[in-house]
PDB file of N, CA and C in Angstrom:
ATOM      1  N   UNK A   1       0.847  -1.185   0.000  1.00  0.00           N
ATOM      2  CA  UNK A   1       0.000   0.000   0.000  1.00  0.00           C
ATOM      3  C   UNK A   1       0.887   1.241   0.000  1.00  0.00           C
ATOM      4  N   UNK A   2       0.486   2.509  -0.401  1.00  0.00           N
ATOM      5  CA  UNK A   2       1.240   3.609  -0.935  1.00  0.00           C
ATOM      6  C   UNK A   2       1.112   4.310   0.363  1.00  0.00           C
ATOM      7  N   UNK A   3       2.168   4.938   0.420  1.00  0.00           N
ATOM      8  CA  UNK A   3       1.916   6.238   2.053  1.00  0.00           C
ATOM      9  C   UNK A   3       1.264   7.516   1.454  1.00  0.00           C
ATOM     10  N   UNK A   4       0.423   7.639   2.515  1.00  0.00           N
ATOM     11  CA  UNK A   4      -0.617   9.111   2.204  1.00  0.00           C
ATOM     12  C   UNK A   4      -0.290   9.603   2.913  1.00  0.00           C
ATOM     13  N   UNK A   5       0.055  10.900   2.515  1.00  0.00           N
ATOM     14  CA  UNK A   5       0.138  11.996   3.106  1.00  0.00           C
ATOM     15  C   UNK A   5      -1.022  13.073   3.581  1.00  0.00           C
ATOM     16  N   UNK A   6      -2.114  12.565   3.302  1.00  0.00           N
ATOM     17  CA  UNK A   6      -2.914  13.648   3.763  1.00  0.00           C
ATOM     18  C   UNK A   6      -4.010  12.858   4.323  1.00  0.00           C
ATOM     19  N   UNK A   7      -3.949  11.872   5.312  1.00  0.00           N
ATOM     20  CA  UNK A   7      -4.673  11.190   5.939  1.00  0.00           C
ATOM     21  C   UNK A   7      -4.629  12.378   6.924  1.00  0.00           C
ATOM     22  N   UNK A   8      -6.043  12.271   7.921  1.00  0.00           N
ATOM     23  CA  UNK A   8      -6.203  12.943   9.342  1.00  0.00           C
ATOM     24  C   UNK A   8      -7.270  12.254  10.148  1.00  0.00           C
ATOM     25  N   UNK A   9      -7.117  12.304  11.321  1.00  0.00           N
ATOM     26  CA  UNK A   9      -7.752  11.965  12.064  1.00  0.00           C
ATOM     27  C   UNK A   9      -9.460  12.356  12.579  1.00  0.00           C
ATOM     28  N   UNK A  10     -10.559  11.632  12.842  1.00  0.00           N
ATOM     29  CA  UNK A  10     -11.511  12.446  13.419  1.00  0.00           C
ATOM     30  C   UNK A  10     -12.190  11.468  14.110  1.00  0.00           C
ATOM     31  N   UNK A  11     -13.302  11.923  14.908  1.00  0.00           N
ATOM     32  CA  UNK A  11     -14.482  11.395  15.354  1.00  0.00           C
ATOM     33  C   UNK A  11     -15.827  11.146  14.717  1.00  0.00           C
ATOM     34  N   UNK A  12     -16.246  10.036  14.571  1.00  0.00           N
ATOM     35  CA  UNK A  12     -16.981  10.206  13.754  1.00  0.00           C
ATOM     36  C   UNK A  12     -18.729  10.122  14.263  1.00  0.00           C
ATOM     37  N   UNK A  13     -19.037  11.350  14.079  1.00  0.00           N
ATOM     38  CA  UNK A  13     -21.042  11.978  14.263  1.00  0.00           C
ATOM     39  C   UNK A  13     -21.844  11.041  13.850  1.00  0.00           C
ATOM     40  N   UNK A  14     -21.784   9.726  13.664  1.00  0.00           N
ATOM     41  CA  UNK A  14     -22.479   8.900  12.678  1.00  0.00           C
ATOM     42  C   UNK A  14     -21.908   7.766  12.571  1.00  0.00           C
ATOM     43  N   UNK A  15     -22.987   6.693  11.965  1.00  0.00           N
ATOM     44  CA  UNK A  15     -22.423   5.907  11.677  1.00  0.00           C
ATOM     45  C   UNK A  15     -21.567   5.885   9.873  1.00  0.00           C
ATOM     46  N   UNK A  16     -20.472   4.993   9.753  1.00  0.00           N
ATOM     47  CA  UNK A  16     -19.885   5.330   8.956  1.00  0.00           C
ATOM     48  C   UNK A  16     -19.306   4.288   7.596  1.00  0.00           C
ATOM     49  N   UNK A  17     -19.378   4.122   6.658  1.00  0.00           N
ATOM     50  CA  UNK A  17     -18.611   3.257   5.831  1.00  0.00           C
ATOM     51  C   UNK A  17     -17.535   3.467   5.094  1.00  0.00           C
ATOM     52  N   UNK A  18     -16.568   2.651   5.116  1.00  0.00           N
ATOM     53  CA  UNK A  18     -15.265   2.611   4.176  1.00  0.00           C
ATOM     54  C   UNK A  18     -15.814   2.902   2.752  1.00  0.00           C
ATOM     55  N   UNK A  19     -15.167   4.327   2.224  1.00  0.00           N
ATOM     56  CA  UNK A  19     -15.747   5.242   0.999  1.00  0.00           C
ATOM     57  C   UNK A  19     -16.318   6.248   1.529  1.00  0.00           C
ATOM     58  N   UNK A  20     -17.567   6.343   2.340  1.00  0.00           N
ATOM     59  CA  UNK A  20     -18.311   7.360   2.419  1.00  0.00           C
ATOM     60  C   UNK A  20     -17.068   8.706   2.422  1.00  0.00           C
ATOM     61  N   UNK A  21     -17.974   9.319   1.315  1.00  0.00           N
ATOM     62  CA  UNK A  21     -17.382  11.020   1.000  1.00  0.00           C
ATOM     63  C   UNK A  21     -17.878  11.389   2.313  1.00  0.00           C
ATOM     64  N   UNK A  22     -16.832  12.107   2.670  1.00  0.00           N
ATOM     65  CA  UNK A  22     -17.264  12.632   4.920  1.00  0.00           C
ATOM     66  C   UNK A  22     -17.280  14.766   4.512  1.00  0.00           C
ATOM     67  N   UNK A  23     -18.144  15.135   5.708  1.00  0.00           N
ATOM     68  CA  UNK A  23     -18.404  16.339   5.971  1.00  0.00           C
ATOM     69  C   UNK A  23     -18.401  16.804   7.442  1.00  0.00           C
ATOM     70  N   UNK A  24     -17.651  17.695   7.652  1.00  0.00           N
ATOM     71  CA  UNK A  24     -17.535  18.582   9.229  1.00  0.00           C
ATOM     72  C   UNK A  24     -19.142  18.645   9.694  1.00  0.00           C
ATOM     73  N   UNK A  25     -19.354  17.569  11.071  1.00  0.00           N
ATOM     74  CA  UNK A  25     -20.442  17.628  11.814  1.00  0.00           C
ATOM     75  C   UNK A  25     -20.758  19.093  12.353  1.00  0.00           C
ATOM     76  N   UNK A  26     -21.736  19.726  12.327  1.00  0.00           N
ATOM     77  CA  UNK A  26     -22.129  21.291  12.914  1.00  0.00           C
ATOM     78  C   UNK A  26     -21.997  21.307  14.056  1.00  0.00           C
ATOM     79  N   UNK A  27     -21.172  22.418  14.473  1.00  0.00           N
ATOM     80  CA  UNK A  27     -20.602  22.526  15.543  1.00  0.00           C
ATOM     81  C   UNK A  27     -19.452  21.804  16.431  1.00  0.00           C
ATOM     82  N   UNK A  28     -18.875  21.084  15.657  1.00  0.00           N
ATOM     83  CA  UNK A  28     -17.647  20.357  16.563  1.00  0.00           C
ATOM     84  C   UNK A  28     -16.990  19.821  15.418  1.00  0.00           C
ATOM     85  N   UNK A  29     -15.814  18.875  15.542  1.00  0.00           N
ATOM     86  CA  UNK A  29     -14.730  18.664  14.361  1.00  0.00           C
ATOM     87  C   UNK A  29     -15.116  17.187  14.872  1.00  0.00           C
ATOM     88  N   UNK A  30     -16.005  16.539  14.156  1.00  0.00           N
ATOM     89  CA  UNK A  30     -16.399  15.284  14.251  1.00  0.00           C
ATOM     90  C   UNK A  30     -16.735  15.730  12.166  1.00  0.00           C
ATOM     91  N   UNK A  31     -16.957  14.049  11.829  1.00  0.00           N
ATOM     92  CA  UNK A  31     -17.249  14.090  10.234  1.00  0.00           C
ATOM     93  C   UNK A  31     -18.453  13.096  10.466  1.00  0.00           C
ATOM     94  N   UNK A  32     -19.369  13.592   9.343  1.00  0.00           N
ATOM     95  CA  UNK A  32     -20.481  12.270   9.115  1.00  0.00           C
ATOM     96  C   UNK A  32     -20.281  12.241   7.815  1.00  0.00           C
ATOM     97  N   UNK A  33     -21.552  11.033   7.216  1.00  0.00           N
ATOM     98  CA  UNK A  33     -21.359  11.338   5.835  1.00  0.00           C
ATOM     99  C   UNK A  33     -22.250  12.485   5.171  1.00  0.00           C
ATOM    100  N   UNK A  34     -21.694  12.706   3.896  1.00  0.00           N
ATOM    101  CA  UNK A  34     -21.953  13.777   3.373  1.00  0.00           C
ATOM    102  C   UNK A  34     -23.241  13.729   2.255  1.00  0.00           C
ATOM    103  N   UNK A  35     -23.852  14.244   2.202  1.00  0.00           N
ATOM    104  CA  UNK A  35     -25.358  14.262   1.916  1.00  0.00           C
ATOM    105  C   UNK A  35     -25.517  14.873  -0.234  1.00  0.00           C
ATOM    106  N   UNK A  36     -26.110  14.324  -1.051  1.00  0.00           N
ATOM    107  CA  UNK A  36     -25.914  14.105  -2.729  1.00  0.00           C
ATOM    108  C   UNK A  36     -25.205  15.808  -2.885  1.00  0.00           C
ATOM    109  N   UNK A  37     -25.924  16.583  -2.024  1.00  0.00           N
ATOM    110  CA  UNK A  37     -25.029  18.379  -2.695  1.00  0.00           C
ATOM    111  C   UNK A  37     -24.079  18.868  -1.711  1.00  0.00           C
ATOM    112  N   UNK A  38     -23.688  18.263  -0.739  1.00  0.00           N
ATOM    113  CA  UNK A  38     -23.235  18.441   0.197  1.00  0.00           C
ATOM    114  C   UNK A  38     -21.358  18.753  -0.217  1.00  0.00           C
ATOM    115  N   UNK A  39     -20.760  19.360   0.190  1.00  0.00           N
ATOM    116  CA  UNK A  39     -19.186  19.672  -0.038  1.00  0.00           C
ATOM    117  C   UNK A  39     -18.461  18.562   0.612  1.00  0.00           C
ATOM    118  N   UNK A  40     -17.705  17.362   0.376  1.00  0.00           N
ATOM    119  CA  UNK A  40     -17.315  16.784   1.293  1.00  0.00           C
ATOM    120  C   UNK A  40     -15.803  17.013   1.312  1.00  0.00           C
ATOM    121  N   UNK A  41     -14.989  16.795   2.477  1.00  0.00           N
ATOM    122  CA  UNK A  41     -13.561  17.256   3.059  1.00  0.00           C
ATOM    123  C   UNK A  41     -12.642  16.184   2.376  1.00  0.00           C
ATOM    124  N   UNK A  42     -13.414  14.650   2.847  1.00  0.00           N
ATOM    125  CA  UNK A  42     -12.453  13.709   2.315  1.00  0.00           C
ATOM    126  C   UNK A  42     -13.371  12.621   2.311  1.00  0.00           C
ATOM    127  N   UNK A  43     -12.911  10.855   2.010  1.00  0.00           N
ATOM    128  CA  UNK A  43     -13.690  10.280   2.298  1.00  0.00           C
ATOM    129  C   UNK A  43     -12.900   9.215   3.632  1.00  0.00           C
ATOM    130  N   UNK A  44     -14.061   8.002   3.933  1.00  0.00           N
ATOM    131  CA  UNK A  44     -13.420   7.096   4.867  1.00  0.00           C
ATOM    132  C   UNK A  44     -12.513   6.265   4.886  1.00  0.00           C
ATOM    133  N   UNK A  45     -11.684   5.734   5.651  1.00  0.00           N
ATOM    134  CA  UNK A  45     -10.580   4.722   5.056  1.00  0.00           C
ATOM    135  C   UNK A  45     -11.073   3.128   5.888  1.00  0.00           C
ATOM    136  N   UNK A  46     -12.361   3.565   6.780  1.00  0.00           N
ATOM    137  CA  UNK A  46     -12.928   2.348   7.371  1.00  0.00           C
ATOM    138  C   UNK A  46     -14.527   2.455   7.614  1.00  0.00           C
ATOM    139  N   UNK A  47     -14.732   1.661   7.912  1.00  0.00           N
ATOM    140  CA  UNK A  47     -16.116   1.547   9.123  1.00  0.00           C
ATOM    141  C   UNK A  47     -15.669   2.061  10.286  1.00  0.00           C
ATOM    142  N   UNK A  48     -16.606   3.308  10.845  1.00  0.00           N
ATOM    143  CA  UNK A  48     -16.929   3.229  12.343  1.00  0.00           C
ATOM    144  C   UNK A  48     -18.284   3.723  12.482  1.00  0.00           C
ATOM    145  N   UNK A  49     -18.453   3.158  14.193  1.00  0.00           N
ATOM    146  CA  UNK A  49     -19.295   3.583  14.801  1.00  0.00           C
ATOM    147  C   UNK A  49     -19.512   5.224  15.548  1.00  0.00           C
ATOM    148  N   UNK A  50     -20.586   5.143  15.678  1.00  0.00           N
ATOM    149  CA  UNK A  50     -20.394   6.678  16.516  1.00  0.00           C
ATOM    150  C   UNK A  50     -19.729   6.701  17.783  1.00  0.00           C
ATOM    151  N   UNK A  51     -18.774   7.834  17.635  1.00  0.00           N
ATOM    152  CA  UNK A  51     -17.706   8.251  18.581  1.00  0.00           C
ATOM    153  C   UNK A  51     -16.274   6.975  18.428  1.00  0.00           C
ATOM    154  N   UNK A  52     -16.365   6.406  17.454  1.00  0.00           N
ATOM    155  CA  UNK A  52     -15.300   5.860  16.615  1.00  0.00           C
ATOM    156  C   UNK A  52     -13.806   7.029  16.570  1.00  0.00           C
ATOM    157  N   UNK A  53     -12.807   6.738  16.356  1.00  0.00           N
ATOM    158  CA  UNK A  53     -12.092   7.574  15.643  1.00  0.00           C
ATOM    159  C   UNK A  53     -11.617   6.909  14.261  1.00  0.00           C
ATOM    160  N   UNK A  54     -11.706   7.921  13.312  1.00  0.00           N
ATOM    161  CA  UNK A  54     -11.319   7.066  12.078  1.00  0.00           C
ATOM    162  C   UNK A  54     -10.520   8.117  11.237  1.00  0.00           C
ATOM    163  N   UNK A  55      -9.575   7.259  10.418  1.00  0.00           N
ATOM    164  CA  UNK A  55      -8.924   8.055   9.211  1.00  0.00           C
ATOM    165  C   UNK A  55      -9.952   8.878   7.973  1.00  0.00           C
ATOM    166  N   UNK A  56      -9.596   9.884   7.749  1.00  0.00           N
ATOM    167  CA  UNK A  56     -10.066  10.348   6.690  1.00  0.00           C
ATOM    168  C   UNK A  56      -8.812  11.200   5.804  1.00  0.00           C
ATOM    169  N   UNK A  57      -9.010  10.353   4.204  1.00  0.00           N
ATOM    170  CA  UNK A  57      -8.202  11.074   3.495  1.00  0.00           C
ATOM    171  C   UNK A  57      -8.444  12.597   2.872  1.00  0.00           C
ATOM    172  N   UNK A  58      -7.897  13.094   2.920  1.00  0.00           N
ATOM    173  CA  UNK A  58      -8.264  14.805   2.732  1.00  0.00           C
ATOM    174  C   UNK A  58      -8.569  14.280   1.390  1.00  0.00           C
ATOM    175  N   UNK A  59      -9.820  15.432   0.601  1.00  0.00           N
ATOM    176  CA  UNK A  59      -9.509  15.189  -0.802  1.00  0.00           C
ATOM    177  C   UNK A  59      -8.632  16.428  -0.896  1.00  0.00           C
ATOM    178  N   UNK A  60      -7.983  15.913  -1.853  1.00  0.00           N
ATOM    179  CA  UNK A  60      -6.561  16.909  -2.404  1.00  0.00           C
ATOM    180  C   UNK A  60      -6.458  16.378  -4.150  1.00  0.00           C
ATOM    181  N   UNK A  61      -7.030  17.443  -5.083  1.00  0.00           N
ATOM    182  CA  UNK A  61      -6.932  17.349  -6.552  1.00  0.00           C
ATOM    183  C   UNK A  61      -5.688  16.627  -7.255  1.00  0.00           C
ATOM    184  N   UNK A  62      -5.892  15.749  -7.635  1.00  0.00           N
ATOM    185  CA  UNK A  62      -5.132  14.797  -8.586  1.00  0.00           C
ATOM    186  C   UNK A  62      -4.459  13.756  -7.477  1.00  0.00           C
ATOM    187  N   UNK A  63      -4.955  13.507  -6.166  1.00  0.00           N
ATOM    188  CA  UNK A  63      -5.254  12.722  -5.583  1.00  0.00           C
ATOM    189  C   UNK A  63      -6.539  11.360  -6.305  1.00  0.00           C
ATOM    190  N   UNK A  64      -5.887   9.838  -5.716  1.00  0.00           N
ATOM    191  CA  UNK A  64      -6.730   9.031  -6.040  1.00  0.00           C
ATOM    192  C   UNK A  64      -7.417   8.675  -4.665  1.00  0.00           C
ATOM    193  N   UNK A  65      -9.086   8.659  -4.526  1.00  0.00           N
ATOM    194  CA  UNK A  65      -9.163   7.827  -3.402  1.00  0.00           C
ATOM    195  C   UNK A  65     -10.400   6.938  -3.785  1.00  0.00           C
ATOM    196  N   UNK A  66     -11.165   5.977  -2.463  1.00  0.00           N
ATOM    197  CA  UNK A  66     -11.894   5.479  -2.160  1.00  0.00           C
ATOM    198  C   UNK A  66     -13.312   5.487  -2.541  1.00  0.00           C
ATOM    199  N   UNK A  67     -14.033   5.360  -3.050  1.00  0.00           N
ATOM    200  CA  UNK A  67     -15.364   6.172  -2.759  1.00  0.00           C
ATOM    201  C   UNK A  67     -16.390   4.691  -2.834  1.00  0.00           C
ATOM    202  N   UNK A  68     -17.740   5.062  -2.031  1.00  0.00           N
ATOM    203  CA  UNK A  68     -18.803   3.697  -2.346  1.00  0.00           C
ATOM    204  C   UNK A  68     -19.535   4.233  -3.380  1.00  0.00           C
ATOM    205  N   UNK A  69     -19.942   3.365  -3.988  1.00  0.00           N
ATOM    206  CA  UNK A  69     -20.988   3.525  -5.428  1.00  0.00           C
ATOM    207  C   UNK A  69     -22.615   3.419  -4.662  1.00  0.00           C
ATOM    208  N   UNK A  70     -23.313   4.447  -5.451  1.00  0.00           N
ATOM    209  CA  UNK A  70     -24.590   4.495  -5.030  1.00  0.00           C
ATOM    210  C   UNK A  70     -25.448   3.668  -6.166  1.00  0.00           C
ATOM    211  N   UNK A  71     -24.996   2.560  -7.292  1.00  0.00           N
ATOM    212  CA  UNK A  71     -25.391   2.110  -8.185  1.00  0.00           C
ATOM    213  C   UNK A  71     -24.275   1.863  -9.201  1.00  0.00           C
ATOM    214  N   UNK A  72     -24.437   1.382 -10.422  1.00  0.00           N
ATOM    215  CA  UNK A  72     -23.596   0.781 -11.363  1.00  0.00           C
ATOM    216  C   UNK A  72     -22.868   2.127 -12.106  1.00  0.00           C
ATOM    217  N   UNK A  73     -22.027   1.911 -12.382  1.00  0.00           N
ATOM    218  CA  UNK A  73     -21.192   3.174 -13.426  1.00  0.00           C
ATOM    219  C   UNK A  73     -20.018   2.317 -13.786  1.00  0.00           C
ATOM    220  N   UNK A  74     -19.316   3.177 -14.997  1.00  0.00           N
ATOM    221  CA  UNK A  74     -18.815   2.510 -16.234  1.00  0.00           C
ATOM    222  C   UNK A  74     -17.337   3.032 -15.696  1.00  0.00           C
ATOM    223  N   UNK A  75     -15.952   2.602 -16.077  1.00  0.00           N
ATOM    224  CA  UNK A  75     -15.157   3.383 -15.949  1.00  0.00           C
ATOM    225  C   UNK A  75     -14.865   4.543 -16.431  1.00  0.00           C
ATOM    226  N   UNK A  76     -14.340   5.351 -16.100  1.00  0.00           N
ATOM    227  CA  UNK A  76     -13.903   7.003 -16.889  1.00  0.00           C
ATOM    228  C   UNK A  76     -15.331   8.124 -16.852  1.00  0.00           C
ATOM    229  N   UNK A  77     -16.382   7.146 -16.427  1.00  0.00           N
ATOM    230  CA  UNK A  77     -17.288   7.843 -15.739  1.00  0.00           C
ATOM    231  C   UNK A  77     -17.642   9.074 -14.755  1.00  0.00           C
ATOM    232  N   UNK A  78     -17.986  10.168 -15.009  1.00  0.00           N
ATOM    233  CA  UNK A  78     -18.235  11.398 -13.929  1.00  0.00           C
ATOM    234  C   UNK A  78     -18.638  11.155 -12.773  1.00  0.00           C
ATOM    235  N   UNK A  79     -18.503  11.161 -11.379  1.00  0.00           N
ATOM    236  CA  UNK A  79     -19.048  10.948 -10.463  1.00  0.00           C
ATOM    237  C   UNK A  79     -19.479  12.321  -9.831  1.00  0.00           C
ATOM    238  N   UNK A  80     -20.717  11.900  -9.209  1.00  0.00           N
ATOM    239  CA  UNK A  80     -20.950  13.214  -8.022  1.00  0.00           C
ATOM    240  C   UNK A  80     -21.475  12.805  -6.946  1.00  0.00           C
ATOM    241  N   UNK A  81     -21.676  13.677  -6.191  1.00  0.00           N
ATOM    242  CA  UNK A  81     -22.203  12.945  -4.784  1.00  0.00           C
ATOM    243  C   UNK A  81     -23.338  13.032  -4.981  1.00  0.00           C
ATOM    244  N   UNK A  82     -23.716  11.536  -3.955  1.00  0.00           N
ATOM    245  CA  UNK A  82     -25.123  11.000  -3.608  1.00  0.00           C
ATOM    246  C   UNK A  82     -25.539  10.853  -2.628  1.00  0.00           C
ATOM    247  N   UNK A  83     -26.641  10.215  -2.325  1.00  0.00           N
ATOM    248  CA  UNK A  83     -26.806  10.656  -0.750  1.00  0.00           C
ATOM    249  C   UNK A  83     -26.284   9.593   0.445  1.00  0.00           C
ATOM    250  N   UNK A  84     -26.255   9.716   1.655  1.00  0.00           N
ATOM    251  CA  UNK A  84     -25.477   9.020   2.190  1.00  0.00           C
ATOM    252  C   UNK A  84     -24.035   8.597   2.145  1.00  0.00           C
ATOM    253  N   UNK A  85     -23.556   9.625   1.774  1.00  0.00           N
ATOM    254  CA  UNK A  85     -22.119   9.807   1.548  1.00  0.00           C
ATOM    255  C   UNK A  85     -21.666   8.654   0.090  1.00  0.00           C
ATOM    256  N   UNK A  86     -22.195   7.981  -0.583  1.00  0.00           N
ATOM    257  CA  UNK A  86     -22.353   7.740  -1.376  1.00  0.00           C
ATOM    258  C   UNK A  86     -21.720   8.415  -2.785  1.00  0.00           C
ATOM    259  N   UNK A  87     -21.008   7.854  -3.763  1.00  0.00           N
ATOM    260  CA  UNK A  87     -21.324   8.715  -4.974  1.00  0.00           C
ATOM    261  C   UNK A  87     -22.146   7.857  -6.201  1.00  0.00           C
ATOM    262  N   UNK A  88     -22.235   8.899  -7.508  1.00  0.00           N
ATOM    263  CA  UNK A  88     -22.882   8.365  -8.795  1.00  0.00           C
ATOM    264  C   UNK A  88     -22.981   9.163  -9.891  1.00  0.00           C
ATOM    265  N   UNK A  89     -23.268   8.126 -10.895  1.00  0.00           N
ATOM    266  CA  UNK A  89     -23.023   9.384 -12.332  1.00  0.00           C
ATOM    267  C   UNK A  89     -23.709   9.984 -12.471  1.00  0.00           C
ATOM    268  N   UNK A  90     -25.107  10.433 -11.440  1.00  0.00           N
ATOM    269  CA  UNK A  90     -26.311  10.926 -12.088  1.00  0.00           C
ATOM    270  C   UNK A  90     -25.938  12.506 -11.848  1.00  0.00           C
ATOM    271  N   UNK A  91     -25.645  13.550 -12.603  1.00  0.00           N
ATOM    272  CA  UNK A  91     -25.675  15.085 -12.660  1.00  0.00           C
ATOM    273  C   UNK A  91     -26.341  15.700 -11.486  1.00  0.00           C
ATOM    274  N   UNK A  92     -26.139  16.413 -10.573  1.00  0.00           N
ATOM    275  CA  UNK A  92     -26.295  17.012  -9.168  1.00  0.00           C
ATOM    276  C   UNK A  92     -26.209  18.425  -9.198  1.00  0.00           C
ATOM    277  N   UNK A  93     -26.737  19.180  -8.267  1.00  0.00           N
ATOM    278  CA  UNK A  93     -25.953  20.653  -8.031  1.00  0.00           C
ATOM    279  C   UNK A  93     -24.953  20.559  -7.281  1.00  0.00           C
ATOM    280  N   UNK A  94     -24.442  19.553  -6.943  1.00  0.00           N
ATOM    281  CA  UNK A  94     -23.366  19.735  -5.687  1.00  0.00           C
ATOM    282  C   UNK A  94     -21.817  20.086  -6.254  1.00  0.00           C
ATOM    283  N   UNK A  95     -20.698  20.540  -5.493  1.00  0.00           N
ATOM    284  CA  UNK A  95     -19.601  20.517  -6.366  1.00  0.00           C
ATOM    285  C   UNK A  95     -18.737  19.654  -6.054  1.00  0.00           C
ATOM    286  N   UNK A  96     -19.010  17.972  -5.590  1.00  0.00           N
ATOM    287  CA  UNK A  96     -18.411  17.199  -5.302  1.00  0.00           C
ATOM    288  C   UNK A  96     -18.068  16.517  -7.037  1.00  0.00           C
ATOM    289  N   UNK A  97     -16.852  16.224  -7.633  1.00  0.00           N
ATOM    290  CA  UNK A  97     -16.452  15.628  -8.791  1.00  0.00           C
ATOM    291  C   UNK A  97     -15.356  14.319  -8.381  1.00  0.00           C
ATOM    292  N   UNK A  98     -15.627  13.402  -9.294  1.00  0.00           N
ATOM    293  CA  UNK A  98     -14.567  11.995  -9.119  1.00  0.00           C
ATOM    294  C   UNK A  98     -14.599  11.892 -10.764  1.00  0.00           C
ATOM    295  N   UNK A  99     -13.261  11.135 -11.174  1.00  0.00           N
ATOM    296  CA  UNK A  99     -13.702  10.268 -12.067  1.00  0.00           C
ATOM    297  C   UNK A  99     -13.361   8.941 -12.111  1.00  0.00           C
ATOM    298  N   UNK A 100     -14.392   7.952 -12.364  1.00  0.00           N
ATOM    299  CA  UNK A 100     -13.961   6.503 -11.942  1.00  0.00           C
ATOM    300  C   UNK A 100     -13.422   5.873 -12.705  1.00  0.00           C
ATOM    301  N   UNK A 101     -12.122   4.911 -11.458  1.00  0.00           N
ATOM    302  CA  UNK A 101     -10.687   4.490 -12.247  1.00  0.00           C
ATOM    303  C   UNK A 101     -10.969   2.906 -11.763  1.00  0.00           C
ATOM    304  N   UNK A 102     -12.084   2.709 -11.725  1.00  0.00           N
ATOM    305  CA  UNK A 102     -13.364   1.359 -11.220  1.00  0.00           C
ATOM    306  C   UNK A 102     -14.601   1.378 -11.834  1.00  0.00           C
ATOM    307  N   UNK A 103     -14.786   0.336 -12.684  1.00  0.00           N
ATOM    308  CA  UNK A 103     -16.464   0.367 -13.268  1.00  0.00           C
ATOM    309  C   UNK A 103     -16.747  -0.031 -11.424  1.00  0.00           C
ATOM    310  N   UNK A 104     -18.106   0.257 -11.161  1.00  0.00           N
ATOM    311  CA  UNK A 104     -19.013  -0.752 -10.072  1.00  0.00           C
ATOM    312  C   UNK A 104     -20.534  -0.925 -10.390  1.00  0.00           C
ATOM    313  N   UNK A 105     -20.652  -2.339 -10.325  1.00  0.00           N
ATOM    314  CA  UNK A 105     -21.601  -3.192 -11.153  1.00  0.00           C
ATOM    315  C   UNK A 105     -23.058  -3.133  -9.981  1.00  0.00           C
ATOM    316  N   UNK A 106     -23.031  -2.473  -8.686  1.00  0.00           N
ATOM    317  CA  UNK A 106     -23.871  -2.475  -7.842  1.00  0.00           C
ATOM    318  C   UNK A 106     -23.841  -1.537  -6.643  1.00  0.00           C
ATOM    319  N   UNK A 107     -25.085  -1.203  -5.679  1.00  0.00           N
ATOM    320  CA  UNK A 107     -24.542  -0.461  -5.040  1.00  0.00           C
ATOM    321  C   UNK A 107     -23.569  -0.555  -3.843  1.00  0.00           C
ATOM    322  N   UNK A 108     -23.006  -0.082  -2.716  1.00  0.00           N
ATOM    323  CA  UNK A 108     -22.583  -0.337  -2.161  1.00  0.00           C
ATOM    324  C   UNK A 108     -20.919  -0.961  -2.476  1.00  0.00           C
ATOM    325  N   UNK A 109     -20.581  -0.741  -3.577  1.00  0.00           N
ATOM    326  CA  UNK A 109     -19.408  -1.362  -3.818  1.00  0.00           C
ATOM    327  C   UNK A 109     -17.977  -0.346  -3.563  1.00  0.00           C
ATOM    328  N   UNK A 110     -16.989  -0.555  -3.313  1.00  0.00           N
ATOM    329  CA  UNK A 110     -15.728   0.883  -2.950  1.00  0.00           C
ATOM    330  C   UNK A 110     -15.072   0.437  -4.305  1.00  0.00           C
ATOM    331  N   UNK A 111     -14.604   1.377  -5.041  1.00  0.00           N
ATOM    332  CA  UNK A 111     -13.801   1.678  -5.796  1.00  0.00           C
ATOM    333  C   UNK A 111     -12.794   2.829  -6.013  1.00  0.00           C
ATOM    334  N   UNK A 112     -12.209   2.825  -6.914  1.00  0.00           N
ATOM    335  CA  UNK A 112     -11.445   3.920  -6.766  1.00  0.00           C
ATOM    336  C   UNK A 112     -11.309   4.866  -7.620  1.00  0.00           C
ATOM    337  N   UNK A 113     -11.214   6.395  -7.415  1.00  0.00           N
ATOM    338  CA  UNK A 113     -12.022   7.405  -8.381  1.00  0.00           C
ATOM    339  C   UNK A 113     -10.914   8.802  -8.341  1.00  0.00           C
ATOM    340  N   UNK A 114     -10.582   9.094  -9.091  1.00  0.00           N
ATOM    341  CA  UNK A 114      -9.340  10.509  -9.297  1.00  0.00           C
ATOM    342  C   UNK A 114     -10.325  11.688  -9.106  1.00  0.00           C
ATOM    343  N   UNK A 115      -9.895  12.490  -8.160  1.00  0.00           N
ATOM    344  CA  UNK A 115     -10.438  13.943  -7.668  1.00  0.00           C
ATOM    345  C   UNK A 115      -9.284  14.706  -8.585  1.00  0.00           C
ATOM    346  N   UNK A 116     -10.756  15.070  -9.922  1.00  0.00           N
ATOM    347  CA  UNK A 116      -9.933  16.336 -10.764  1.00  0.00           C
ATOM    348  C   UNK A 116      -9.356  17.737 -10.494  1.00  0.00           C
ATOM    349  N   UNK A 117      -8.889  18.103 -10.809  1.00  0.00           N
ATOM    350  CA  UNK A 117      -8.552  19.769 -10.949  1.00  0.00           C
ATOM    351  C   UNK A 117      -9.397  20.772 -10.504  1.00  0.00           C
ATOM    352  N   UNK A 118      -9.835  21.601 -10.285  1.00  0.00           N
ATOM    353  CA  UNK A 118     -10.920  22.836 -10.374  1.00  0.00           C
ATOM    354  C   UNK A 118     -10.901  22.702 -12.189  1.00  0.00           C
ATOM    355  N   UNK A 119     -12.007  22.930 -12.256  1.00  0.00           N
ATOM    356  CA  UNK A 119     -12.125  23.478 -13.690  1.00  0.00           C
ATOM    357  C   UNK A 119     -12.081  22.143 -14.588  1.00  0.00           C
ATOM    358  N   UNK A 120     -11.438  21.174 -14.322  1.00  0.00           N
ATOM    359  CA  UNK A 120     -11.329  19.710 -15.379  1.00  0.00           C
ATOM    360  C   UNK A 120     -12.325  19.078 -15.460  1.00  0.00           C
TER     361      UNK A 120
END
């Protein structure tokens, strides 16, 4: 496995899955997951429970990470966020972007997805 550099630590407001795109809980530096328009920080690198502590990889552009599929998508596919911290190809207002470097044939599946550029 590759060393990341932009792993960080948190608590987690929720319950949680390995992928879920994560978001700063209101009012305290805990993460839950992040909701289909929601901005998310990074995603999970495990399962936890509430008041868990768990890794979260920062997203950082032209970074590869994690993400769960909210349904089937193709590789080289657009992703955006979905709900339940979730992503998918379906077009959103949110400004969460991936592109998948993993077809996934169902939901619930982790694959792995390149966080583009601004603007790409």
């Amino acid at each position: 496995m590759a060393f990341q550099s932009n792993l960080q630590s948190y608590v987690a407001a929720a319950a949680i899955v390995r992928g879920d795109r994560l978001k700063f809980s209101a009012g305290a530096i805990t993460v839950e997951p992040a909701g289909a328009t929601d901005a998310s920080v990074g995603t999970a690198k495990s399962d936890a429970a509430i008041g868990d502590v768990l890794q979260c990889v920062m997203h950082t552009p032209g970074h590869v990470v994690e993400v769960r599929a909210a349904g089937a998508f193709a590789v080289g596919a657009t992703l955006y966020g979905a709900a339940a911290g979730e992503v998918d190809d379906a077009v959103n207002a949110g400004t969460d972007r991936f592109h998948a470097l993993q077809a996934s044939t169902a939901a619930d599946e982790v694959v792995s997805a390149f966080i583009p550029f601004v603007g790409a």
